[in-house]
Protein backbone atom coordinates (compact mmCIF):
# COMPACT_ATOMS: atom_id res chain seq x y z
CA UNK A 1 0.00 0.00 0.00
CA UNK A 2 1.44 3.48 -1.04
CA UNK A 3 1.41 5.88 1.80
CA UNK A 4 -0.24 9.42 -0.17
CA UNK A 5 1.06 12.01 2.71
CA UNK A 6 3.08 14.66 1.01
CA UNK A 7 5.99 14.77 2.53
CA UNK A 8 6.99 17.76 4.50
CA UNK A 9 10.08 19.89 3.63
CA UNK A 10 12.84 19.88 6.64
CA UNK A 11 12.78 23.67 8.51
CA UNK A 12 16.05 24.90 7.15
CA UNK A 13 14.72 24.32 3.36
CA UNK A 14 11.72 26.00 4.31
CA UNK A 15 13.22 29.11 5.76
CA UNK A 16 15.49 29.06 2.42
CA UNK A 17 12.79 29.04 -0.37
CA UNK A 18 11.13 31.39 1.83
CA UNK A 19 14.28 34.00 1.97
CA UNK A 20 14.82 33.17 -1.63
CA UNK A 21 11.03 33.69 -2.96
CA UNK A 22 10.94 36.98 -0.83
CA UNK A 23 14.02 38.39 -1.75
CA UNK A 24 12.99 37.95 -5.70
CA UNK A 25 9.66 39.66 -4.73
CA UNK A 26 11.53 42.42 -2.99
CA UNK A 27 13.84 43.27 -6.20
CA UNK A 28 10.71 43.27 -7.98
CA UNK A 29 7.95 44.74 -6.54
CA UNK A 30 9.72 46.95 -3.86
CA UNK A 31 9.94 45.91 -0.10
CA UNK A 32 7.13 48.47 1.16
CA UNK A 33 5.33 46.96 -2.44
CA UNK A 34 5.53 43.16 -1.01
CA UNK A 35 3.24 42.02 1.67
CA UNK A 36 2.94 38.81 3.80
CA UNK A 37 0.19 37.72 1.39
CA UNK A 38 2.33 37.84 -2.00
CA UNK A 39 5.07 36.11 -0.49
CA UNK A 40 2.53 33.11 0.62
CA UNK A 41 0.50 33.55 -2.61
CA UNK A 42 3.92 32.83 -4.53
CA UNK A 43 4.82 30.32 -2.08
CA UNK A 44 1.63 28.27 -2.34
CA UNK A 45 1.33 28.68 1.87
CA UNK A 46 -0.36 29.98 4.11
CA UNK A 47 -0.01 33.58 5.81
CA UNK A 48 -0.04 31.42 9.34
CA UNK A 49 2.49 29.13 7.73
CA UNK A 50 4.84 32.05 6.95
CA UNK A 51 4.67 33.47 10.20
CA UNK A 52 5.79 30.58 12.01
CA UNK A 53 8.93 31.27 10.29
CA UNK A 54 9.25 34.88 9.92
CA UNK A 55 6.97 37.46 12.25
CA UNK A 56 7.39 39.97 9.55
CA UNK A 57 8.69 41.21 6.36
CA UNK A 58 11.15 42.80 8.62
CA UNK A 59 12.74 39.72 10.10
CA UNK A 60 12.62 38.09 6.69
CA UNK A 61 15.50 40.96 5.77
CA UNK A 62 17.04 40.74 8.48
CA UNK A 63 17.60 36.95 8.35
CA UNK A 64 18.90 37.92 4.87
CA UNK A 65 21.29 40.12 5.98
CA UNK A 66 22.31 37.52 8.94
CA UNK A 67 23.51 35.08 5.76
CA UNK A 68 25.62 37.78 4.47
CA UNK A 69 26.40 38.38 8.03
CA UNK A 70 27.61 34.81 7.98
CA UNK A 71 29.21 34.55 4.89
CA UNK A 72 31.58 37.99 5.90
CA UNK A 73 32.59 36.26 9.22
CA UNK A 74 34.01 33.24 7.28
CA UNK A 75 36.44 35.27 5.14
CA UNK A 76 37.64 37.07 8.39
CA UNK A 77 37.89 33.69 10.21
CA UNK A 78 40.05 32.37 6.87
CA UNK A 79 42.02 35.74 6.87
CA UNK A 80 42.91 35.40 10.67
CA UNK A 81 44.31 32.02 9.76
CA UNK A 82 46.54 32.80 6.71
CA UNK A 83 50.15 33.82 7.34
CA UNK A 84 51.43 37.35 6.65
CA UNK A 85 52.05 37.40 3.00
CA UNK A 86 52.17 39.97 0.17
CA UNK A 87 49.64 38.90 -1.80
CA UNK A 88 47.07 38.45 1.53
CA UNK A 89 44.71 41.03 -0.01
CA UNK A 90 44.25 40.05 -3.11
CA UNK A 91 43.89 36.88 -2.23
CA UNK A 92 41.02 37.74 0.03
CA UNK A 93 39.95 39.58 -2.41
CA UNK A 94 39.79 37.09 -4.91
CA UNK A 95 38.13 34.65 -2.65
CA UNK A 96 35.21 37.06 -1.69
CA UNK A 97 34.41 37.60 -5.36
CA UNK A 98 35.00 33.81 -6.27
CA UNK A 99 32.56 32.72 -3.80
CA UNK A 100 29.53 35.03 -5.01
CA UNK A 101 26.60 33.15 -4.58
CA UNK A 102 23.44 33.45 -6.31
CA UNK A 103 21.70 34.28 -3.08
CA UNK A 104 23.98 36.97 -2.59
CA UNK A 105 23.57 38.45 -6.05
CA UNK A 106 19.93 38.27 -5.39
CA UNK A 107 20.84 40.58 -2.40
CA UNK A 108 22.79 42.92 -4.70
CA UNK A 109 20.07 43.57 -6.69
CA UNK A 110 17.92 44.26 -3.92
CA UNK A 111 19.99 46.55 -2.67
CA UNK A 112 20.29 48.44 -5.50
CA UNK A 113 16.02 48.40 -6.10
CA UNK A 114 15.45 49.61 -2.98
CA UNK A 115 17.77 52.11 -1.88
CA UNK A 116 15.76 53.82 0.79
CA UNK A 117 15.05 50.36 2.72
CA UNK A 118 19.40 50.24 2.51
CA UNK A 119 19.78 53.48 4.15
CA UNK A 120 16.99 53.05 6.81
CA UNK A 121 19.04 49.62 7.89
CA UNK A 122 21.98 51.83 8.05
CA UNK A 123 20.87 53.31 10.72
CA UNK A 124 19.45 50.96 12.85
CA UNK A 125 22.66 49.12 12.36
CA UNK A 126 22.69 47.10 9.56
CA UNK A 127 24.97 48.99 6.98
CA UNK A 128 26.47 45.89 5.17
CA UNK A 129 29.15 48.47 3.40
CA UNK A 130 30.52 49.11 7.37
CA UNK A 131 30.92 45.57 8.09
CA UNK A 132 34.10 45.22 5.59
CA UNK A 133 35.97 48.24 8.01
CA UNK A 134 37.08 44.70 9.98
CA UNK A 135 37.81 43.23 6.61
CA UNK A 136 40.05 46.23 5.89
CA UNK A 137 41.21 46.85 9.46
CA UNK A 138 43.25 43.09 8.90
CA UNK A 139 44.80 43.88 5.75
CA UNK A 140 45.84 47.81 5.59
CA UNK A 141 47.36 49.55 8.42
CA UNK A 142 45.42 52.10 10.50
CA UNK A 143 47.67 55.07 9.53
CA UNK A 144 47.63 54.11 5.92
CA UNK A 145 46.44 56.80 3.51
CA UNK A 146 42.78 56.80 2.76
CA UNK A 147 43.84 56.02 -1.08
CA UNK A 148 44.95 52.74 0.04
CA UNK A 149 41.81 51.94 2.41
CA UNK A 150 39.54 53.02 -0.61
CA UNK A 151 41.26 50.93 -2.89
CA UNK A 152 40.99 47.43 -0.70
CA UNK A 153 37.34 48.36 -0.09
CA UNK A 154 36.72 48.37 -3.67
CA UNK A 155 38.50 45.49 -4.29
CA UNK A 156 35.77 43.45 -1.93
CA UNK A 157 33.30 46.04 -3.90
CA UNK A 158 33.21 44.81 -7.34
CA UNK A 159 30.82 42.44 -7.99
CA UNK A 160 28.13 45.44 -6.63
CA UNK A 161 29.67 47.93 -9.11
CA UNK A 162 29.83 45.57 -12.20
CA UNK A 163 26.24 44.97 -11.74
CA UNK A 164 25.21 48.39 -11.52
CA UNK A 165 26.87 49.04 -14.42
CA UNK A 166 25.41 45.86 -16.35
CA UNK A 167 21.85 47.76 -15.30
CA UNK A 168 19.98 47.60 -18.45
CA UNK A 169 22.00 45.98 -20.21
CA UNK A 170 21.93 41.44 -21.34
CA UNK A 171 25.23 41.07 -20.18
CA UNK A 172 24.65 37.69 -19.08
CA UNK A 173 26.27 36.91 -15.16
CA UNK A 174 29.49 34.92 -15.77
CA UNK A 175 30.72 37.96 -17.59
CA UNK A 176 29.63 40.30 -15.36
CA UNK A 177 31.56 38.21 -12.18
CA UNK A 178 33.97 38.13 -14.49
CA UNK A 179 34.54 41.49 -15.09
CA UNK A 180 34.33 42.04 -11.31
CA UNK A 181 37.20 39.44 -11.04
CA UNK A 182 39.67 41.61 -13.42
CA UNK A 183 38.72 44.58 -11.75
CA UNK A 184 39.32 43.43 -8.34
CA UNK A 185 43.16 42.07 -10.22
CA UNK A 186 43.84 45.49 -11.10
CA UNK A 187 42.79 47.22 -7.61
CA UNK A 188 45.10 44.82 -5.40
CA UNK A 189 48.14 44.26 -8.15
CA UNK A 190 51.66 44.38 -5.88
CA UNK A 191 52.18 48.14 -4.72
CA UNK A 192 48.60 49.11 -5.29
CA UNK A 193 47.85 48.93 -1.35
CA UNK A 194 50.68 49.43 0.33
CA UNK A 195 52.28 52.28 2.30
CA UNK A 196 55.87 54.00 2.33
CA UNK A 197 58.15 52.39 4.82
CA UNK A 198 54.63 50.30 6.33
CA UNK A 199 53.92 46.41 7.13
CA UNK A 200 50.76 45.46 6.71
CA UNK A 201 49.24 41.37 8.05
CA UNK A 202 50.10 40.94 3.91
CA UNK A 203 53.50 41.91 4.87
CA UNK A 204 54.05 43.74 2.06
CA UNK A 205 56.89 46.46 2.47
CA UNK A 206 57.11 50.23 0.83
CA UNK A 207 60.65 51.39 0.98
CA UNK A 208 60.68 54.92 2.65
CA UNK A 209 60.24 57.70 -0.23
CA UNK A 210 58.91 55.23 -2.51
CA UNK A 211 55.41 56.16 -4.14
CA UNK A 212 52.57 54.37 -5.65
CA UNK A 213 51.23 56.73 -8.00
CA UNK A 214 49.97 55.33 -11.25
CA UNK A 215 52.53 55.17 -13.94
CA UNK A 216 51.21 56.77 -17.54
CA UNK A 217 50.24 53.07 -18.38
CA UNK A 218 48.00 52.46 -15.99
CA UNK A 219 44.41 51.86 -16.83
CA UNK A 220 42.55 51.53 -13.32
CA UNK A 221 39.18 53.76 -12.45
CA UNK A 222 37.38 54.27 -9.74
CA UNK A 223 34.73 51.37 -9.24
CA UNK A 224 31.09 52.65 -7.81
CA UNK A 225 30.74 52.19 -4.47
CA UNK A 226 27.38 51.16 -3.74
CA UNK A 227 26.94 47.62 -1.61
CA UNK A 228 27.89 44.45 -1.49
C-alpha cells in the first residue's frame, strides 16, 4: 500500500525558499510593495504558515542580511588564519568575489532596487558596506592613507559595481563576475595597497620615499561604491 502524505520539507529548506522567494519579490515589486500575502500567494502557503517562520517582512531581511552576516565572518575567520604574506589582499579579495553566490547576487540587486530600505538599515545598524571596516582593518594599516583603504574596499566592492553598471544591459552573469574578477586584479596588483616604509598582516613592504602613484600606463578607475 502506497502511503499518499506529502511529505513535508525539513525547517532549514523551508526558511530558504522562503528568503529566496521573498528576496525575488523584494527586487521586484519593492519591499514596502511586497506584503505577507504575496510572499505566501507565490509560495503556495499559508499567511499562518509564513509566520511561524518569519513574524514579519522585517525579520525576513534581516535573516537575509544575517547570511551575508555569515558569509563575511568566514572570510575574516580564513584571513585570521593565513600567514602574513604579500599577496594576503588580493587573495582575500579574490576569494570574496570567487565565492559570489546566487543568493547573494539576489541581495545585490535588492539593494540596488530599494535604496531607501538600505539606508533606513543603516541606521538601525545594519549597513552591510561598514561591516568590511574589519575586513580592511586586517589587511591595511590604521595610519595608511585613505587612497589605500579606498582601494581594498573596492577590491571586496566589485561584484556590486559591475552589476550596476550591467543595469539595463543582457550582459549575461558569468561575464559580469567576471569582469568584477579583473577589476578586483587590477585594484590589489603588488604596490597598489601598500604604504611608504609600512607592514601590513600581507607583509608587504614600501621602501621609505617610494610612491605608488599610477605610472602613464595604468588603466585603473574608480569602481562605484554602492553595496555588497
Amino acid at each position: 500500500m502506497t502511503d499518499s502524505t506529502p511529505t513535508r520539507r525539513p525547517g532549514s529548506e523551508t526558511r530558504a525558499e522562503i528568503l529566496r522567494v521573498a528576496l525575488e519579490l523584494f527586487t521586484s515589486r519593492g519591499f514596502e510593495g511586497t506584503s505577507i500575502r504575496d510572499i505566501s500567494e507565490a509560495l503556495g502557503v499559508t499567511k499562518s504558515s509564513l509566520y511561524y517562520h518569519f513574524a514579519s517582512k522585517e525579520a525576513i531581511l534581516r535573516a537575509l542580511l544575517d547570511d551575508r552576516r555569515s558569509e563575511l565572518d568566514e572570510l575574516l575567520a580564513w584571513i585570521d588564519d593565513q600567514p602574513p604574506a604579500p599577496d594576503l589582499l588580493q587573495r582575500a579579495a579574490l576569494r570574496w568575489v570567487d565565492s559570489t553566490s546566487a543568493g547573494r547576487i539576489r541581495g545585490m540587486r535588492f539593494a540596488h532596487a530599494n535604496r531607501p530600505m538600505m539606508h533606513k538599515l543603516a541606521t538601525e545598524g545594519g549597513d552591510i558596506r561598514s561591516w568590511f571596516d574589519e575586513v580592511v582593518e586586517r589587511l591595511v594599516p590604521a595610519d595608511a592613507p585613505w587612497t589605500e583603504k579606498l582601494r581594498a574596499r573596492m577590491a571586496f566592492d566589485t561584484v556590486s559595481a559591475a552589476l550596476f553598471a550591467a543595469l539595463g544591459t543582457d550582459a549575461p552573469q558569468d561575464e559580469v563576475i567576471a569582469t568584477a574578477r579583473a577589476a578586483t586584479l587590477a585594484l590589489t596588483r603588488p604596490g597598489a595597497t601598500t604604504r611608504s616604509g609600512a607592514t601590513t598582516r600581507s607583509g608587504a613592504t614600501t621602501p621609505p620615499g617610494a610612491t605608488n602613484r599610477p605610472t602613464p600606463t595604468d588603466s585603473t578607475g574608480p569602481v562605484d561604491r554602492l553595496t555588497r
